[in-house]
N, C-alpha and C. Protein backbone atom coordinates (compact mmCIF):
# COMPACT_ATOMS: atom_id res chain seq x y z
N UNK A 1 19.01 50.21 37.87
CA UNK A 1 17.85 49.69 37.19
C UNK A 1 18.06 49.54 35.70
N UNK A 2 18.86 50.50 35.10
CA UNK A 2 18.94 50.11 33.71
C UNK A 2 19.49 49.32 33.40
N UNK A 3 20.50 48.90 34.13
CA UNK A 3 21.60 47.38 34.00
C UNK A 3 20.10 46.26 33.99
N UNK A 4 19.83 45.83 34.87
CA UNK A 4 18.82 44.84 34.85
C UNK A 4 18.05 45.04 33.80
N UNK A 5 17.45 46.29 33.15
CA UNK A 5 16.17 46.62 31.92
C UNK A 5 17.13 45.89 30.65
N UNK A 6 18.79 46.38 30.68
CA UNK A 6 19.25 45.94 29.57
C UNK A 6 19.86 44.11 29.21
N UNK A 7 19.98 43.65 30.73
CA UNK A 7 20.16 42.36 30.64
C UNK A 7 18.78 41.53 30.41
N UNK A 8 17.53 42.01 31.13
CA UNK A 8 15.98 41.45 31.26
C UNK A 8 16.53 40.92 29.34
N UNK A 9 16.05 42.50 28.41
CA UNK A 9 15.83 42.38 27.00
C UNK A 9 16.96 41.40 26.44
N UNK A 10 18.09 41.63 26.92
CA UNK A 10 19.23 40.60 26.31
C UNK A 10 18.70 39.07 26.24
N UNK A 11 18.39 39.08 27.71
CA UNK A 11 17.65 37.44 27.70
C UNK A 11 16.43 37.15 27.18
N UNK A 12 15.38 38.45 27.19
CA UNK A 12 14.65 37.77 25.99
C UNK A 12 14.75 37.61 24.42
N UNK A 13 15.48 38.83 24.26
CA UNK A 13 15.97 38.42 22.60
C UNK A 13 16.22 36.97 22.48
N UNK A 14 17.46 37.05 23.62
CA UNK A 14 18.09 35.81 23.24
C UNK A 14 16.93 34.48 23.02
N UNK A 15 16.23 34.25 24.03
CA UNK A 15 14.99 33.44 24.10
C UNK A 15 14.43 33.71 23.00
N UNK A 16 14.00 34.59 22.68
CA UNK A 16 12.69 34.39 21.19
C UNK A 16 13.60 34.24 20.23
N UNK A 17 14.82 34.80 20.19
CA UNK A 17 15.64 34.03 19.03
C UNK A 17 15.86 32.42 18.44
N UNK A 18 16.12 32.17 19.64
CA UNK A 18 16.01 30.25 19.80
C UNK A 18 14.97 30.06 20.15
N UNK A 19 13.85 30.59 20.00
CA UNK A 19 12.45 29.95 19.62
C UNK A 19 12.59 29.94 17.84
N UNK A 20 12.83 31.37 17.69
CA UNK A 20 12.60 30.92 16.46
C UNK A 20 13.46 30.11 15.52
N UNK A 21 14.75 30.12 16.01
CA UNK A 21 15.55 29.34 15.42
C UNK A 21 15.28 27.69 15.37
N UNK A 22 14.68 27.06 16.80
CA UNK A 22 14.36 25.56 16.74
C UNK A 22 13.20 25.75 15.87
N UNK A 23 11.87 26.34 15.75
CA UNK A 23 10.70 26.18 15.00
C UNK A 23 11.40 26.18 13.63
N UNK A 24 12.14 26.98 13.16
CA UNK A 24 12.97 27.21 12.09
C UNK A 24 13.18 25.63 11.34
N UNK A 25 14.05 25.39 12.47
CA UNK A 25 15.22 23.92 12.49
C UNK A 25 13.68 22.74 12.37
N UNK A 26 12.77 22.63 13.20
CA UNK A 26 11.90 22.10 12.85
C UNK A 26 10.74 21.52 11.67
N UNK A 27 10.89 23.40 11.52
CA UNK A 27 9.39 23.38 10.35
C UNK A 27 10.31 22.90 9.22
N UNK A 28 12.28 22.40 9.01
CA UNK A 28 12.62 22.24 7.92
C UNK A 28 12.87 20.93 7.78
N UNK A 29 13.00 20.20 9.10
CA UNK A 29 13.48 18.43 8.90
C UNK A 29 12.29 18.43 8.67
N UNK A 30 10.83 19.08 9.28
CA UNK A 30 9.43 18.08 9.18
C UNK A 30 9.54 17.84 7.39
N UNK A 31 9.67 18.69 6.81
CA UNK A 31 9.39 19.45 5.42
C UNK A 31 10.34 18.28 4.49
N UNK A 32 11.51 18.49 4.90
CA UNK A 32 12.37 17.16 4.34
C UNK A 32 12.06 15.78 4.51
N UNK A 33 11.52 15.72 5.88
CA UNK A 33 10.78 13.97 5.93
C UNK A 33 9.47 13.92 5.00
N UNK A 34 8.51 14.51 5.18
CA UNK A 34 7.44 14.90 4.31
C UNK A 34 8.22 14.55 2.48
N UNK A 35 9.11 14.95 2.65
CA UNK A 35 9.09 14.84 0.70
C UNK A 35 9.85 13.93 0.76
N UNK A 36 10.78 13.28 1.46
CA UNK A 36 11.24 11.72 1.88
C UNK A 36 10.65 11.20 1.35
N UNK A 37 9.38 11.13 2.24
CA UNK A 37 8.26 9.78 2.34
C UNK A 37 7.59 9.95 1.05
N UNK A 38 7.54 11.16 0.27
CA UNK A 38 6.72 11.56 -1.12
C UNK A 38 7.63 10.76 -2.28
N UNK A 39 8.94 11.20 -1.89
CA UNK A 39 9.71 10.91 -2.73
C UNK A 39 9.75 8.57 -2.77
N UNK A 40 10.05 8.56 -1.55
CA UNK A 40 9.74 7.11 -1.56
C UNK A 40 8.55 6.68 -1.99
N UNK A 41 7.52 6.80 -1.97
CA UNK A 41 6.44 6.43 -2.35
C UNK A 41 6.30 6.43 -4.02
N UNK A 42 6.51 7.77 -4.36
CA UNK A 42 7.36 7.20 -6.13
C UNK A 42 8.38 6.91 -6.41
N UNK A 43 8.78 6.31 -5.94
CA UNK A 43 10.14 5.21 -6.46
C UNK A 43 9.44 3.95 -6.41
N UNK A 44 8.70 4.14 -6.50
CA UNK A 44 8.30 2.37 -6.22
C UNK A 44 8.32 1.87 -7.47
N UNK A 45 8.73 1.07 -8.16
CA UNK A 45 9.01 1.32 -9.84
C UNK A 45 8.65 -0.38 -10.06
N UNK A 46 7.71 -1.83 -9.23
CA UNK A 46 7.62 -2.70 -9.55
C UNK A 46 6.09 -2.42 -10.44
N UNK A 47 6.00 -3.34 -11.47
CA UNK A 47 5.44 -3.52 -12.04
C UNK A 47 4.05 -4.37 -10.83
N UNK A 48 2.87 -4.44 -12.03
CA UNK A 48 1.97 -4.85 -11.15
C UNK A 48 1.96 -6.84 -10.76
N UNK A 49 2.88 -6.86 -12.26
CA UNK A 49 2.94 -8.28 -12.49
C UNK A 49 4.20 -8.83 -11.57
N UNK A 50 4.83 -8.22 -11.23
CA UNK A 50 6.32 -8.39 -10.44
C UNK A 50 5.44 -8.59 -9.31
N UNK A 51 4.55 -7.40 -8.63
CA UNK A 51 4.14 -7.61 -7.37
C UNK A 51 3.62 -9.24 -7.09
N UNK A 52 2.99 -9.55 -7.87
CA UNK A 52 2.05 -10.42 -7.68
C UNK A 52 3.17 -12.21 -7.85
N UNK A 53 3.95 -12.03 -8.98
CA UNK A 53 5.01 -12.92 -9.22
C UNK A 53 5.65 -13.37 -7.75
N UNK A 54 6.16 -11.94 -6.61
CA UNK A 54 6.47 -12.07 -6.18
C UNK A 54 5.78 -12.63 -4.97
N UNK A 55 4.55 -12.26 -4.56
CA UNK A 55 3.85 -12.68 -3.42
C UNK A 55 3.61 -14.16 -3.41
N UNK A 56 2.96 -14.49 -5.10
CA UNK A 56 2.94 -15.62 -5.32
C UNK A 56 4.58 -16.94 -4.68
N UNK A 57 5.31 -16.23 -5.15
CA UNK A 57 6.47 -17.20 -4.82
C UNK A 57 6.89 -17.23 -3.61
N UNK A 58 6.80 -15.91 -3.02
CA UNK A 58 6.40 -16.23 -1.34
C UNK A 58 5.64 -17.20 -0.50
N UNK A 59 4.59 -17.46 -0.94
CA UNK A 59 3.64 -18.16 -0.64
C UNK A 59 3.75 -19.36 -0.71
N UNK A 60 4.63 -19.74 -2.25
CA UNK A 60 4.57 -20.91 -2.21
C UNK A 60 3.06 -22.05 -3.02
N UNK A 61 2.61 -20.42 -4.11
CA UNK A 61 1.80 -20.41 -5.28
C UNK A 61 1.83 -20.86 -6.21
N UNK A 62 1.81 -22.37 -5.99
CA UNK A 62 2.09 -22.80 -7.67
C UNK A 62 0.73 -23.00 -8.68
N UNK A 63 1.02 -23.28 -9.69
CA UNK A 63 -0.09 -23.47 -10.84
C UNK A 63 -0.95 -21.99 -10.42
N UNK A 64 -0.45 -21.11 -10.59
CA UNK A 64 -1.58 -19.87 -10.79
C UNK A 64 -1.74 -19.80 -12.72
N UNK A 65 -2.63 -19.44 -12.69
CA UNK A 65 -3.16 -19.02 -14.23
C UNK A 65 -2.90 -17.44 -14.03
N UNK A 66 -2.26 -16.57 -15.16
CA UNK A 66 -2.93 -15.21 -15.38
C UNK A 66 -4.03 -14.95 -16.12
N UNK A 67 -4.52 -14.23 -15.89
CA UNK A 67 -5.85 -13.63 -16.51
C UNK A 67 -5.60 -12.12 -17.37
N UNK A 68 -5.69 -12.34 -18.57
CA UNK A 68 -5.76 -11.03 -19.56
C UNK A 68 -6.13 -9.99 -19.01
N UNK A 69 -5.43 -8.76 -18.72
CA UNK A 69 -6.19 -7.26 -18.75
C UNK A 69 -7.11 -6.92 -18.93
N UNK A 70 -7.75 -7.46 -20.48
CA UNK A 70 -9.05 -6.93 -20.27
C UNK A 70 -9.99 -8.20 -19.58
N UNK A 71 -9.74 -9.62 -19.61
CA UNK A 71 -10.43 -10.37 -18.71
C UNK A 71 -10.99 -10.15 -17.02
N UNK A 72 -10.15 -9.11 -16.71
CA UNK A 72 -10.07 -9.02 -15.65
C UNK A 72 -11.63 -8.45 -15.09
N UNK A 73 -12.29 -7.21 -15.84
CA UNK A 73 -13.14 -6.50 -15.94
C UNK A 73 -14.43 -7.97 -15.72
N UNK A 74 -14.30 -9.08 -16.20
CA UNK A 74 -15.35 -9.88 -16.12
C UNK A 74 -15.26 -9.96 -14.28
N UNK A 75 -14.44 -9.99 -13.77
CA UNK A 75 -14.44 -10.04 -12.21
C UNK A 75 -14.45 -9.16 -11.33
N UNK A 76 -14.03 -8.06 -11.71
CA UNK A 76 -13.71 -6.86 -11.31
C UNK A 76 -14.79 -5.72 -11.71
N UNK A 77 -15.63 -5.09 -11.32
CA UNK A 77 -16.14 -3.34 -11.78
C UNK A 77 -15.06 -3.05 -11.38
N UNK A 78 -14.01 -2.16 -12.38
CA UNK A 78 -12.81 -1.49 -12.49
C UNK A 78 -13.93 0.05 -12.57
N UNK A 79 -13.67 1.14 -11.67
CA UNK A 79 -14.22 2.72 -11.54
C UNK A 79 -13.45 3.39 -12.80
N UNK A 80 -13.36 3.74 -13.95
CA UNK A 80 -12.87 4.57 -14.68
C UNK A 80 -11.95 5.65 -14.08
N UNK A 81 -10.82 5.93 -14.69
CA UNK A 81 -9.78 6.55 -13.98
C UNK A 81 -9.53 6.41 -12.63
N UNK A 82 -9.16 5.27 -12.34
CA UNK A 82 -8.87 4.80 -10.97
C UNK A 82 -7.31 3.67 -10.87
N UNK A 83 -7.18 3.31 -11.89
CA UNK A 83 -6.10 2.52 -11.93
C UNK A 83 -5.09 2.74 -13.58
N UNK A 84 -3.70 2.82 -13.69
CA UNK A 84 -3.05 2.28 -14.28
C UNK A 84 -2.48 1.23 -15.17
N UNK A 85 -2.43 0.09 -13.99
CA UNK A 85 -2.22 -1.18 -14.30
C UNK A 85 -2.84 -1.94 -13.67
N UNK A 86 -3.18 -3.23 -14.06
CA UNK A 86 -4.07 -4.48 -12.88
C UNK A 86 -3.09 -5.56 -13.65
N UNK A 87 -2.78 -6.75 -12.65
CA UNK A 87 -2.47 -8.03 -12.98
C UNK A 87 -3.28 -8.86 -12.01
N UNK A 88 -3.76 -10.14 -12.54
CA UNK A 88 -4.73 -11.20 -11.52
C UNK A 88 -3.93 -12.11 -12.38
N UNK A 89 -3.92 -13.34 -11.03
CA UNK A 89 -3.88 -14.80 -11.20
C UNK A 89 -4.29 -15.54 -10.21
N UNK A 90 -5.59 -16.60 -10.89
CA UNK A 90 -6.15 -17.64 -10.23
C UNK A 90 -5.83 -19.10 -10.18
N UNK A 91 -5.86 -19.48 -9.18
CA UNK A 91 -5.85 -21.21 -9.16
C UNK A 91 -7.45 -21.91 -9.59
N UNK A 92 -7.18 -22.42 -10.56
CA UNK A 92 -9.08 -23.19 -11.00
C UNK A 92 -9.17 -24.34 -10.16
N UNK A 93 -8.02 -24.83 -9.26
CA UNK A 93 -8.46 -26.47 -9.17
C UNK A 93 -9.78 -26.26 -7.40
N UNK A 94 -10.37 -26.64 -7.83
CA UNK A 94 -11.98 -26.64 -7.02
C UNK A 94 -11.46 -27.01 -5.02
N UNK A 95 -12.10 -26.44 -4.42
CA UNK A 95 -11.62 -26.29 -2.78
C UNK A 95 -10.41 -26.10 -2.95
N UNK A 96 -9.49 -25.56 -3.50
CA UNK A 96 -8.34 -25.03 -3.09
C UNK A 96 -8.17 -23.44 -4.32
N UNK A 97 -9.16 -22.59 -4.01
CA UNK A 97 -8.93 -21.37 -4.85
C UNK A 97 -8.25 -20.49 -4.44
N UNK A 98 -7.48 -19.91 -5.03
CA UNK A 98 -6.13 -18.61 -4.83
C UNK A 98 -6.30 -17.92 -6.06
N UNK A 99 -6.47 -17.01 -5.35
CA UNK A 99 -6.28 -15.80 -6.18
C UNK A 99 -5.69 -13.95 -5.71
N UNK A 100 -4.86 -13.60 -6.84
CA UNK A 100 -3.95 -12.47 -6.36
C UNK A 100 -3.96 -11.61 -7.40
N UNK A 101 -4.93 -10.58 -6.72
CA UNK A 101 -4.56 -9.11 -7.79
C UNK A 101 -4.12 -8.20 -7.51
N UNK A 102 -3.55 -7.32 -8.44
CA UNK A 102 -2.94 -5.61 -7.87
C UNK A 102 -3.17 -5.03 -8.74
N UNK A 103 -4.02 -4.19 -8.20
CA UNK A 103 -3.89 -2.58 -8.81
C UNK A 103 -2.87 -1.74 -8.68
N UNK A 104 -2.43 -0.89 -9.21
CA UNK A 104 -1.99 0.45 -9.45
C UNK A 104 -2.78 1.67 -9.48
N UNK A 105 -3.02 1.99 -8.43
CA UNK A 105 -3.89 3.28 -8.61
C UNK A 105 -3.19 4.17 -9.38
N UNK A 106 -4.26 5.26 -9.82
CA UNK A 106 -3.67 6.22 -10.82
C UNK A 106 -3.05 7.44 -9.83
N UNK A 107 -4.24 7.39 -8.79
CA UNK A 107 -3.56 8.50 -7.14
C UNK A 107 -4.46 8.16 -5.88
N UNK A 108 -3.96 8.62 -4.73
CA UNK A 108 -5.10 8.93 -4.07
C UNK A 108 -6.24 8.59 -3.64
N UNK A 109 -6.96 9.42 -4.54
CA UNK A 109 -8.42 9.77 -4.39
C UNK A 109 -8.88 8.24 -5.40
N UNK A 110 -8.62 7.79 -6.37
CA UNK A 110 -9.11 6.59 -6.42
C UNK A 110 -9.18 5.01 -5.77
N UNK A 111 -8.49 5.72 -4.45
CA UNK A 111 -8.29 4.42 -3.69
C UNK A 111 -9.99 4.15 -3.15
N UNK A 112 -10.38 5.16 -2.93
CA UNK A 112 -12.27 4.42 -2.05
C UNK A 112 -12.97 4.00 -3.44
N UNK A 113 -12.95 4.85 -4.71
CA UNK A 113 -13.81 3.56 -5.43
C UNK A 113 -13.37 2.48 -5.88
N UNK A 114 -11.75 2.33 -5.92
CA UNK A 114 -11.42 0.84 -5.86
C UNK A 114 -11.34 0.01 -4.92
N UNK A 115 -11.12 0.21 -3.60
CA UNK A 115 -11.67 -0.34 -2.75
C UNK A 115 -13.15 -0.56 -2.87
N UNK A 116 -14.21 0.02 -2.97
CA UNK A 116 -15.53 -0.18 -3.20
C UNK A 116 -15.80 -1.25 -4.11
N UNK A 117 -14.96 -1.45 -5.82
CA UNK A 117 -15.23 -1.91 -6.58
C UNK A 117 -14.97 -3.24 -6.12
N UNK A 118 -13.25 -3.07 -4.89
CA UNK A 118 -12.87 -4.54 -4.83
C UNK A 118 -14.11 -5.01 -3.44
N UNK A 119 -14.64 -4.79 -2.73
CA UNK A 119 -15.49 -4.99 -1.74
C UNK A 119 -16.68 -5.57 -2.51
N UNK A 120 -17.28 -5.19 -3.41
CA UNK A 120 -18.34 -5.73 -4.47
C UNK A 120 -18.21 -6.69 -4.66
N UNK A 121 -16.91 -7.23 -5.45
CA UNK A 121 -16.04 -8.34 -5.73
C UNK A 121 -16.25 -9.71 -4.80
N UNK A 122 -15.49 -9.10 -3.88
CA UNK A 122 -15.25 -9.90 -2.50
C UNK A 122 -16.46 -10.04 -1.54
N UNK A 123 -18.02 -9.39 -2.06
CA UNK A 123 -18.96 -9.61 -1.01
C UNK A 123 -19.57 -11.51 -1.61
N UNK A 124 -19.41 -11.19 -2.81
CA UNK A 124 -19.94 -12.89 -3.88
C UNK A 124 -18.86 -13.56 -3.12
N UNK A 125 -17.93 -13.44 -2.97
CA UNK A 125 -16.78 -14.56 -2.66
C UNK A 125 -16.85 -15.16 -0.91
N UNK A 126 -17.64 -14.00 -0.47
CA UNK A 126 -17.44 -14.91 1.11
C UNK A 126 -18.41 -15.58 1.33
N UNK A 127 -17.93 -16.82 2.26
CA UNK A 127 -18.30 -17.87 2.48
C UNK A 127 -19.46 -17.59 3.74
N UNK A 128 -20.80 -18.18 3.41
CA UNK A 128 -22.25 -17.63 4.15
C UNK A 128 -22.70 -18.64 4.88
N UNK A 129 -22.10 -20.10 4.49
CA UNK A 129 -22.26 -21.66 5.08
C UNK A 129 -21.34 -21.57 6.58
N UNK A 130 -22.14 -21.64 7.70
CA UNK A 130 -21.15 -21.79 9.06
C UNK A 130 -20.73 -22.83 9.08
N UNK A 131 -20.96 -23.69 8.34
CA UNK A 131 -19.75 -24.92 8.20
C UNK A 131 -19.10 -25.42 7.55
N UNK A 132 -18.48 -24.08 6.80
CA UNK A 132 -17.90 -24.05 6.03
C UNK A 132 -15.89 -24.51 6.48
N UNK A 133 -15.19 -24.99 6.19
CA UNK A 133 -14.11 -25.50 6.83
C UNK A 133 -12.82 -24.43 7.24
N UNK A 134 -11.95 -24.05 7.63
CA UNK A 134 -11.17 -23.29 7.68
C UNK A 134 -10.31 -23.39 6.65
N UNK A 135 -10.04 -24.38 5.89
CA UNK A 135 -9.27 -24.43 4.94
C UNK A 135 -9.65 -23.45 3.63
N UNK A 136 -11.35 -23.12 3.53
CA UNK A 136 -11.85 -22.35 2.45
C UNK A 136 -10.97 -21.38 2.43
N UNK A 137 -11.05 -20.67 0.86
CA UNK A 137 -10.04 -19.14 1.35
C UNK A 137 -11.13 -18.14 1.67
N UNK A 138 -10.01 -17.13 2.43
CA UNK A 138 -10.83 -15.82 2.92
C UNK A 138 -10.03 -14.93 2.23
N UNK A 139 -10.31 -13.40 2.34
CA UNK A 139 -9.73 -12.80 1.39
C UNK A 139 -9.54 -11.64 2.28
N UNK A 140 -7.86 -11.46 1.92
CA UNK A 140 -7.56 -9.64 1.88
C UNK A 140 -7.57 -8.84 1.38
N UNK A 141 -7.43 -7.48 1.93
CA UNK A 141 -7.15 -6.17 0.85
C UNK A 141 -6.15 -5.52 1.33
N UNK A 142 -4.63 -5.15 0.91
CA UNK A 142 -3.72 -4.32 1.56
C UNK A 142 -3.08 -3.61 0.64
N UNK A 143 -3.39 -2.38 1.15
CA UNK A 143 -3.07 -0.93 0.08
C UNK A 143 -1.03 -0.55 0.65
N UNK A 144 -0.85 -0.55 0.00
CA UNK A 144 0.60 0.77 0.47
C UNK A 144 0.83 1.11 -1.21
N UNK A 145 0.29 2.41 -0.89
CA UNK A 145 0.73 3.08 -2.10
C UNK A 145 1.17 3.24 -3.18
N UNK A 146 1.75 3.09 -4.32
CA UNK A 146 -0.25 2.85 -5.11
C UNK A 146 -0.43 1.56 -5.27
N UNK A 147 0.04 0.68 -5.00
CA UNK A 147 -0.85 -0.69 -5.21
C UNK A 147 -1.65 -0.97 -4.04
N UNK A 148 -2.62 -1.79 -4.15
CA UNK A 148 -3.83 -2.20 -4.05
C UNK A 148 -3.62 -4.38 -4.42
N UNK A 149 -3.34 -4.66 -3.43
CA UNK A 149 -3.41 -6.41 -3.46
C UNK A 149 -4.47 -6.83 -2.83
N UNK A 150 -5.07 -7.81 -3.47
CA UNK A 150 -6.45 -8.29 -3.17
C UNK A 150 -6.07 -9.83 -3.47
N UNK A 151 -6.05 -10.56 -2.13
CA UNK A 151 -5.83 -12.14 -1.48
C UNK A 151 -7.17 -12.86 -1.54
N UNK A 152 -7.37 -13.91 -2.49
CA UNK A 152 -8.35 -14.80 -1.87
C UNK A 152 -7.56 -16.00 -1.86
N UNK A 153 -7.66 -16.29 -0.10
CA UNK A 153 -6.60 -17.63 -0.35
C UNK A 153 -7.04 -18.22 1.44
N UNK A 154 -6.47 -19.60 1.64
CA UNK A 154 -6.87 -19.58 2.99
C UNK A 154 -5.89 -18.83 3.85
N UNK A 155 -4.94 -18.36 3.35
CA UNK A 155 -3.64 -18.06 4.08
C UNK A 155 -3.62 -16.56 3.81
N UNK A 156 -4.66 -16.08 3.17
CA UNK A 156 -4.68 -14.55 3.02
C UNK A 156 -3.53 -13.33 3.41
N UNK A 157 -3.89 -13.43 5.04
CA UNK A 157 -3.03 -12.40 6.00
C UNK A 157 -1.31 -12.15 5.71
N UNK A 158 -1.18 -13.75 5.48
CA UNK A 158 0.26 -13.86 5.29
C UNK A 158 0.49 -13.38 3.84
N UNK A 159 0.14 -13.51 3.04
CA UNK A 159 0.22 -13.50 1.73
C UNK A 159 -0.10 -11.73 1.69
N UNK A 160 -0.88 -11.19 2.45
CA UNK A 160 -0.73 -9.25 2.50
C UNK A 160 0.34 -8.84 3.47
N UNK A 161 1.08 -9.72 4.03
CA UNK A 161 2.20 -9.38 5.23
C UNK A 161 3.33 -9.30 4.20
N UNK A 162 3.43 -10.58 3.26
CA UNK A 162 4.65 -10.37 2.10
C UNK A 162 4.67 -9.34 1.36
N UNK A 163 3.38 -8.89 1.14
CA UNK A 163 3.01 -7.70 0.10
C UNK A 163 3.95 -6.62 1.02
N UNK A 164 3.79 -6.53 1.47
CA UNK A 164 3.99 -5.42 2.23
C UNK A 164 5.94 -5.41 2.31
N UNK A 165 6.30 -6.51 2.91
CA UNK A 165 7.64 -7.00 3.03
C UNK A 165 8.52 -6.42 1.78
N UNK A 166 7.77 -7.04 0.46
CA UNK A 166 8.23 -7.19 -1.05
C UNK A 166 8.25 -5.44 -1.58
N UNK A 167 7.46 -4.52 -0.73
CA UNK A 167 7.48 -3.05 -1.42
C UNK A 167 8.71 -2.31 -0.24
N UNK A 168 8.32 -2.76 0.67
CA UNK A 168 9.29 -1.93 1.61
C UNK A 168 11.02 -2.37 1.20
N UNK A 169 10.83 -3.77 0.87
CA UNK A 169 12.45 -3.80 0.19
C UNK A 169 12.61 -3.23 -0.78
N UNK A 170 11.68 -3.41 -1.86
CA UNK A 170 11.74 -2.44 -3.11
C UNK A 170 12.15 -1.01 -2.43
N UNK A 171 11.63 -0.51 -1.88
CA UNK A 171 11.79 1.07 -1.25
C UNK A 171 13.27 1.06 -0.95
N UNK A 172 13.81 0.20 -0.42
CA UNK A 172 15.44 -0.20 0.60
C UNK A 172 16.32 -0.40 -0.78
N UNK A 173 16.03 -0.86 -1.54
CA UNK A 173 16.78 -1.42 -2.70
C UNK A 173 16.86 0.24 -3.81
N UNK A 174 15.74 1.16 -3.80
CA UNK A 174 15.99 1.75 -4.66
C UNK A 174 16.73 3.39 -4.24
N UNK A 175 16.60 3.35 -3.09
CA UNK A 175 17.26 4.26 -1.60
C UNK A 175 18.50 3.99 -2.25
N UNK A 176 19.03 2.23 -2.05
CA UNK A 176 20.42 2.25 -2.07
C UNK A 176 21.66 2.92 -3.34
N UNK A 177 20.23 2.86 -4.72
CA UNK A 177 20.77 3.27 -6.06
C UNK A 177 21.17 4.51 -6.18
């Protein structure tokens, strides 16, 4: 009987050992992906005006106007300590309006009142006429961290699909440095 009492404990040591050793091995890749993804998320080092340069030329955006920093505030309720940087540029020529902004949030927690501020924005801008044409623009909002792009265009979706395209390479490009 003691042979078996001393092999039983052998095998459970052994067992709760490699429990704790995988939770171990676990709780440390989770911990390393976690500051990965922290760490990627600040590297993002484009400017707000790059973002927008770039979506624009994706698109296939010509004649945009920029709009001054502080101009922007005439279109925008900007929430106090909520953003960094903003760049906007509009197209003026009449049934064909485009327009592309980005924020820079400052963190976080200012993403719902800028979202709020940009929803304010964008409630004047949609179209209330049901016969109204498909060509009108409609407008997006697509966040990845910390920017904040806001599409009024008819082609919207696509134009927040590049957004998206244009940061994740940024992310790939600064990995590679």
């Amino acid at each position: 009987m003691k042979k078996s009492s001393i092999k039983r404990n052998i095998i459970l040591t052994t067992i709760v050992l490699s429990i704790i050793f995988i939770s171990t091995a676990v709780t440390v890749i989770l911990l390393f992906s976690s500051q990965r993804r922290s760490m990627q998320k600040n590297s993002l080092t484009l400017t707000v005006d790059e973002v927008v340069s770039r979506v624009a030329k994706k698109m296939n955006y010509n004649n945009l106007t920029p709009i001054s920093k502080q101009n922007i505030s005439r279109y925008y309720e900007i929430p106090e300590n909520t953003i960094t940087d903003c760049a906007m540029y509009i197209s003026g020529r009449s049934g064909t309006e485009t327009e592309l902004a980005c924020f820079k949030l400052k963190d976080e927690e200012a993403s719902a009142p800028m979202a709020a501020a940009v929803s304010s924005y964008l409630g004047g801008k949609t179209p209330t006429d049901p016969g109204v044409s498909a060509a009108q623009p409609t407008s997006s909002v697509a966040v990845h961290y910390p920017y904040m792009l806001v599409v009024v265009a008819p082609d919207c979706e696509n134009a927040a699909k590049y957004f998206e395209t244009i940061l994740d390479d940024s992310l790939k490009e600064s990995s590679v440095k």
